[in-house]
C-alpha atoms as a PDB file:
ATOM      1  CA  UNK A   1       5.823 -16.327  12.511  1.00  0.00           C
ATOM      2  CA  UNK A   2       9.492 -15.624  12.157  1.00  0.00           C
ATOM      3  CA  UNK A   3       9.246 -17.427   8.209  1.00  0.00           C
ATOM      4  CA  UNK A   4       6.619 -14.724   7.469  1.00  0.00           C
ATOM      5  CA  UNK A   5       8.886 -12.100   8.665  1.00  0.00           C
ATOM      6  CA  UNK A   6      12.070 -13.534   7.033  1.00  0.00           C
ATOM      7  CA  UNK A   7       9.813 -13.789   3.689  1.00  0.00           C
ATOM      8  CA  UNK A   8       8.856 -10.574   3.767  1.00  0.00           C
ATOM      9  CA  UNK A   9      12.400  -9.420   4.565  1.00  0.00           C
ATOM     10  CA  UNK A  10      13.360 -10.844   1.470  1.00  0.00           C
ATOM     11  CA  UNK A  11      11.122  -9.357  -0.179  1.00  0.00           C
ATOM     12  CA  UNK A  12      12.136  -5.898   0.757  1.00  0.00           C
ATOM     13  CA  UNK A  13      15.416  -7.101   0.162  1.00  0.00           C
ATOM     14  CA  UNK A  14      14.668  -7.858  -3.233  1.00  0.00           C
ATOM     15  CA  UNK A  15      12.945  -4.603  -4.209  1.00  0.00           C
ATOM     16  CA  UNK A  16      15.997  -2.827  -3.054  1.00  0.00           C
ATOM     17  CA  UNK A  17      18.411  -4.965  -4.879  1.00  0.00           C
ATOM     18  CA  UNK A  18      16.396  -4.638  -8.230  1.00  0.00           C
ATOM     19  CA  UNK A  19      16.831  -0.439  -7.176  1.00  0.00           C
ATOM     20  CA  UNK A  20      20.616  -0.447  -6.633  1.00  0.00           C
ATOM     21  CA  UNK A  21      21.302  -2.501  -9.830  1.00  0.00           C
ATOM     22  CA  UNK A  22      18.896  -0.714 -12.270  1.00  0.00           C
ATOM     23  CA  UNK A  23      18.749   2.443 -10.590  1.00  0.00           C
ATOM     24  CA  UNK A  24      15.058   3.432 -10.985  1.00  0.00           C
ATOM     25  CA  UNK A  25      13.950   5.800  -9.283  1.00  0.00           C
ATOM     26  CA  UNK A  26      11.871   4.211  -6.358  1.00  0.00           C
ATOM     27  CA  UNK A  27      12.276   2.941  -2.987  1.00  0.00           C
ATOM     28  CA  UNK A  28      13.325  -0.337  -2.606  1.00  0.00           C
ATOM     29  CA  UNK A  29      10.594  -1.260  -0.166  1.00  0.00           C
ATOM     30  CA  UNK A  30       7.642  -0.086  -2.755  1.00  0.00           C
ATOM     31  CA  UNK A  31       9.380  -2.561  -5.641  1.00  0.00           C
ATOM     32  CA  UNK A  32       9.733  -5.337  -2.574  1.00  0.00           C
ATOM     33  CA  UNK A  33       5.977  -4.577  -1.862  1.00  0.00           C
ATOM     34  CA  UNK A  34       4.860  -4.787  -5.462  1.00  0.00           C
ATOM     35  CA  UNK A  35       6.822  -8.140  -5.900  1.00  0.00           C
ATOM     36  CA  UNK A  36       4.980  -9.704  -3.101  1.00  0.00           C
ATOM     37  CA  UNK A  37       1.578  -8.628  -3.689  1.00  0.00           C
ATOM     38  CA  UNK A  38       2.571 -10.441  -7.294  1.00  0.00           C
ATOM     39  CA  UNK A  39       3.334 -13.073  -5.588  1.00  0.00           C
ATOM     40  CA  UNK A  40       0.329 -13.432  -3.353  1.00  0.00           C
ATOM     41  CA  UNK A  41      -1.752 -12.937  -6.909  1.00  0.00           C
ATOM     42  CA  UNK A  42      -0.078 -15.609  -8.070  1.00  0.00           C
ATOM     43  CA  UNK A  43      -0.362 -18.063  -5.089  1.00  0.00           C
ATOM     44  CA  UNK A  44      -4.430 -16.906  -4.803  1.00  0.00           C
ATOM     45  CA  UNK A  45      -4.257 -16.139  -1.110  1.00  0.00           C
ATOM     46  CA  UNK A  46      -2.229 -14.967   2.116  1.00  0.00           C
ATOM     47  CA  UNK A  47      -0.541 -17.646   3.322  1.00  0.00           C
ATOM     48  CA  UNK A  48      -1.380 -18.293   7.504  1.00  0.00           C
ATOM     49  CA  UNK A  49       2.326 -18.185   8.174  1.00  0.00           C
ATOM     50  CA  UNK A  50       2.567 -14.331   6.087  1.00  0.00           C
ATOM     51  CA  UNK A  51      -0.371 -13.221   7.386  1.00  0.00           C
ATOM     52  CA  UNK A  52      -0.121 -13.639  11.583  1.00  0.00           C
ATOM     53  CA  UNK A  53       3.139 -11.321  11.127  1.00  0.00           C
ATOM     54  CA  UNK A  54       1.478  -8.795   8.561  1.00  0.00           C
ATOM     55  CA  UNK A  55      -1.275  -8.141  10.821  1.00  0.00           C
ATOM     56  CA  UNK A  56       0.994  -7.878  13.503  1.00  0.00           C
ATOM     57  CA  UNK A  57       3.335  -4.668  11.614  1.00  0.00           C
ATOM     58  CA  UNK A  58      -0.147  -3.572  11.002  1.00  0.00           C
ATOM     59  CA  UNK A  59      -1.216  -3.380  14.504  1.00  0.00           C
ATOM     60  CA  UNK A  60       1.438  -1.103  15.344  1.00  0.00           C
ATOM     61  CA  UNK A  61       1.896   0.823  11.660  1.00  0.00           C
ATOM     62  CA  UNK A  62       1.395   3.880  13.238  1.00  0.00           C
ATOM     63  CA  UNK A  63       5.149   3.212  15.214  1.00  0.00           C
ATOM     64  CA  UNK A  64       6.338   3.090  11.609  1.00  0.00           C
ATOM     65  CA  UNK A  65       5.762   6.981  11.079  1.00  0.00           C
ATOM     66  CA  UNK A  66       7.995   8.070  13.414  1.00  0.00           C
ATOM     67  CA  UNK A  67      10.887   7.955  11.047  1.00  0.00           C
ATOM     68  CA  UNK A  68       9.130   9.995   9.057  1.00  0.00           C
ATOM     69  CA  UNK A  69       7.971  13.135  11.061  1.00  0.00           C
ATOM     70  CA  UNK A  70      11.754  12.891  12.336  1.00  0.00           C
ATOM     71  CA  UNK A  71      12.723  13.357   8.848  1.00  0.00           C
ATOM     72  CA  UNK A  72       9.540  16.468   8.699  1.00  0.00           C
ATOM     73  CA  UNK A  73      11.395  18.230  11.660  1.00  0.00           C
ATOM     74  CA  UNK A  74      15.037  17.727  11.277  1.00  0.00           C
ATOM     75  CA  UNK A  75      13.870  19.474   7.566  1.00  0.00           C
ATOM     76  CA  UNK A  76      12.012  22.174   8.977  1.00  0.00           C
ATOM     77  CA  UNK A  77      13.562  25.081   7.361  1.00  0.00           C
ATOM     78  CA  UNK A  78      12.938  23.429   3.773  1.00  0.00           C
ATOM     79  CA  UNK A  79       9.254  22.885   5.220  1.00  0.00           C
ATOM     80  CA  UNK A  80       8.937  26.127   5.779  1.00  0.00           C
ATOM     81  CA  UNK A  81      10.766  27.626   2.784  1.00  0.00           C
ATOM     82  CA  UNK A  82       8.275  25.739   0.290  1.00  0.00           C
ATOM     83  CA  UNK A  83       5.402  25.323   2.194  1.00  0.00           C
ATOM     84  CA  UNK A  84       2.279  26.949  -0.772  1.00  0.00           C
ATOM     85  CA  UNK A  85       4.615  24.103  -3.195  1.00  0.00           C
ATOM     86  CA  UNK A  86       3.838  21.493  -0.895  1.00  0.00           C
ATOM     87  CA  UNK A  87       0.672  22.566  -0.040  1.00  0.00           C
ATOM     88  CA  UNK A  88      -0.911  22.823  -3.488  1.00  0.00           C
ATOM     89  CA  UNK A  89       0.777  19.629  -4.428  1.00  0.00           C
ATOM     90  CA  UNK A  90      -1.355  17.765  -1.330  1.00  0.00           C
ATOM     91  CA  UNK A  91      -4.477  19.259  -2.351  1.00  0.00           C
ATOM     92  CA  UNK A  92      -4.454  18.305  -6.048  1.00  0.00           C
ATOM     93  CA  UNK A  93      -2.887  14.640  -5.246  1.00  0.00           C
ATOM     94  CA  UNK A  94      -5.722  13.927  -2.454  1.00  0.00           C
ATOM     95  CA  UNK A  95      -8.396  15.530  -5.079  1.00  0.00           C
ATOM     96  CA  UNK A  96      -6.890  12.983  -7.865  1.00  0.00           C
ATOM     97  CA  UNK A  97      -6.758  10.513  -5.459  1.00  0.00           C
ATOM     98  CA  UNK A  98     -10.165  10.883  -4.595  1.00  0.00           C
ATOM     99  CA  UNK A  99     -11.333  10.648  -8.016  1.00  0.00           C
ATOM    100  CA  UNK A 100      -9.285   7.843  -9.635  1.00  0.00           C
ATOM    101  CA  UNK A 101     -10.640   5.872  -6.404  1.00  0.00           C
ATOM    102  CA  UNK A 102     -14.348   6.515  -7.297  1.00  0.00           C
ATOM    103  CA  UNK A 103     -13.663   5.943 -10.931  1.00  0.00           C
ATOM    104  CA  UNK A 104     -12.514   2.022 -10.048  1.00  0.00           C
ATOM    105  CA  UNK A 105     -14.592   1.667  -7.669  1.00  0.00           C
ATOM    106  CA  UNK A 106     -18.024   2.499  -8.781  1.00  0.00           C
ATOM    107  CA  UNK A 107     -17.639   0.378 -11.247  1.00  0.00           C
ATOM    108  CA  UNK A 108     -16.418  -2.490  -9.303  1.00  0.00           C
ATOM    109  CA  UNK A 109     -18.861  -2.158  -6.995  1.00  0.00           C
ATOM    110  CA  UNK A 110     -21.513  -2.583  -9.929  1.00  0.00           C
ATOM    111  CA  UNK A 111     -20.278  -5.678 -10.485  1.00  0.00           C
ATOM    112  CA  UNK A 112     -19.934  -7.132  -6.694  1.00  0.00           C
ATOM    113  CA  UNK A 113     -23.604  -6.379  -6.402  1.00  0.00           C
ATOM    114  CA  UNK A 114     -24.366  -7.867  -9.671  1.00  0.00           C
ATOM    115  CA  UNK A 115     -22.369 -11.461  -8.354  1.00  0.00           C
ATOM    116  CA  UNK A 116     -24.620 -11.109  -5.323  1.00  0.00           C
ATOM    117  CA  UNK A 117     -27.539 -12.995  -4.429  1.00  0.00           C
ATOM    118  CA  UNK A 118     -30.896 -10.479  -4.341  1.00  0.00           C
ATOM    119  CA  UNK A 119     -31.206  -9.126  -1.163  1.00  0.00           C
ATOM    120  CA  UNK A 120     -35.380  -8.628  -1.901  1.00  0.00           C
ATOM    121  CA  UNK A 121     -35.526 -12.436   0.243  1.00  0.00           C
ATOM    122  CA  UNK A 122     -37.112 -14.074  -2.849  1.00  0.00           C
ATOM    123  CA  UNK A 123     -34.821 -17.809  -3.904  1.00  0.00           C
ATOM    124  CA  UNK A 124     -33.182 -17.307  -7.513  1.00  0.00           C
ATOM    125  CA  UNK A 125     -33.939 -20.680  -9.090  1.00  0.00           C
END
């Protein structure tokens, strides 16, 4: 357990190295995330020792928040200041959100059912 959290320490690590030398304009945590998940392509499946301790951050992801509506409050007055800005830009990124995910995933859905045995009960042969 404490190798999957020490790999995916370095991971994070890594994504915010990459940041701080080439200075792009992302969190070093996304790049880290995007590095593993290329890794894990790569490999062709979650290791057991990554994935006891994933599961485990997952189980309590909702702890992670706090940081963030700490960061909401203690900027309150911008909050409230900009509020129809932030607004409208939540409503049109949840719309495109919405769409872009039916647009991958009606089609990849097509195909999972078109992989899958019939479900009538009659044997393909």
């Amino acid at each position: 357990m404490l190798i999957g959290f020490l790999i995916l320490l370095l991971f994070q690590f890594a994504g915010e190295l990459i940041v701080v030398v080439s200075g792009l304009p992302v969190p070093g945590p996304v790049v880290g995330m995007v590095l593993l998940l290329l890794g894990l392509i790569v490999k062709g499946e979650v290791p057991g020792y990554l994935r006891i301790p994933s599961e485990a951050l997952l189980k309590h992801l909702a702890l992670l928040f706090v940081p963030a509506g700490v960061g909401l409050m203690t900027h309150f007055g911008l909050l409230r200041q900009d509020w129809l800005a932030i607004l409208v830009a939540l409503i049109i990124s949840t719309a495109l959100t919405i769409v872009v995910t039916a647009l991958i995933l009606n089609p990849s859905a097509k195909k999972l059912q078109a992989l899958s045995p019939s479900e009538s009960g009659e044997d393909e042969r």
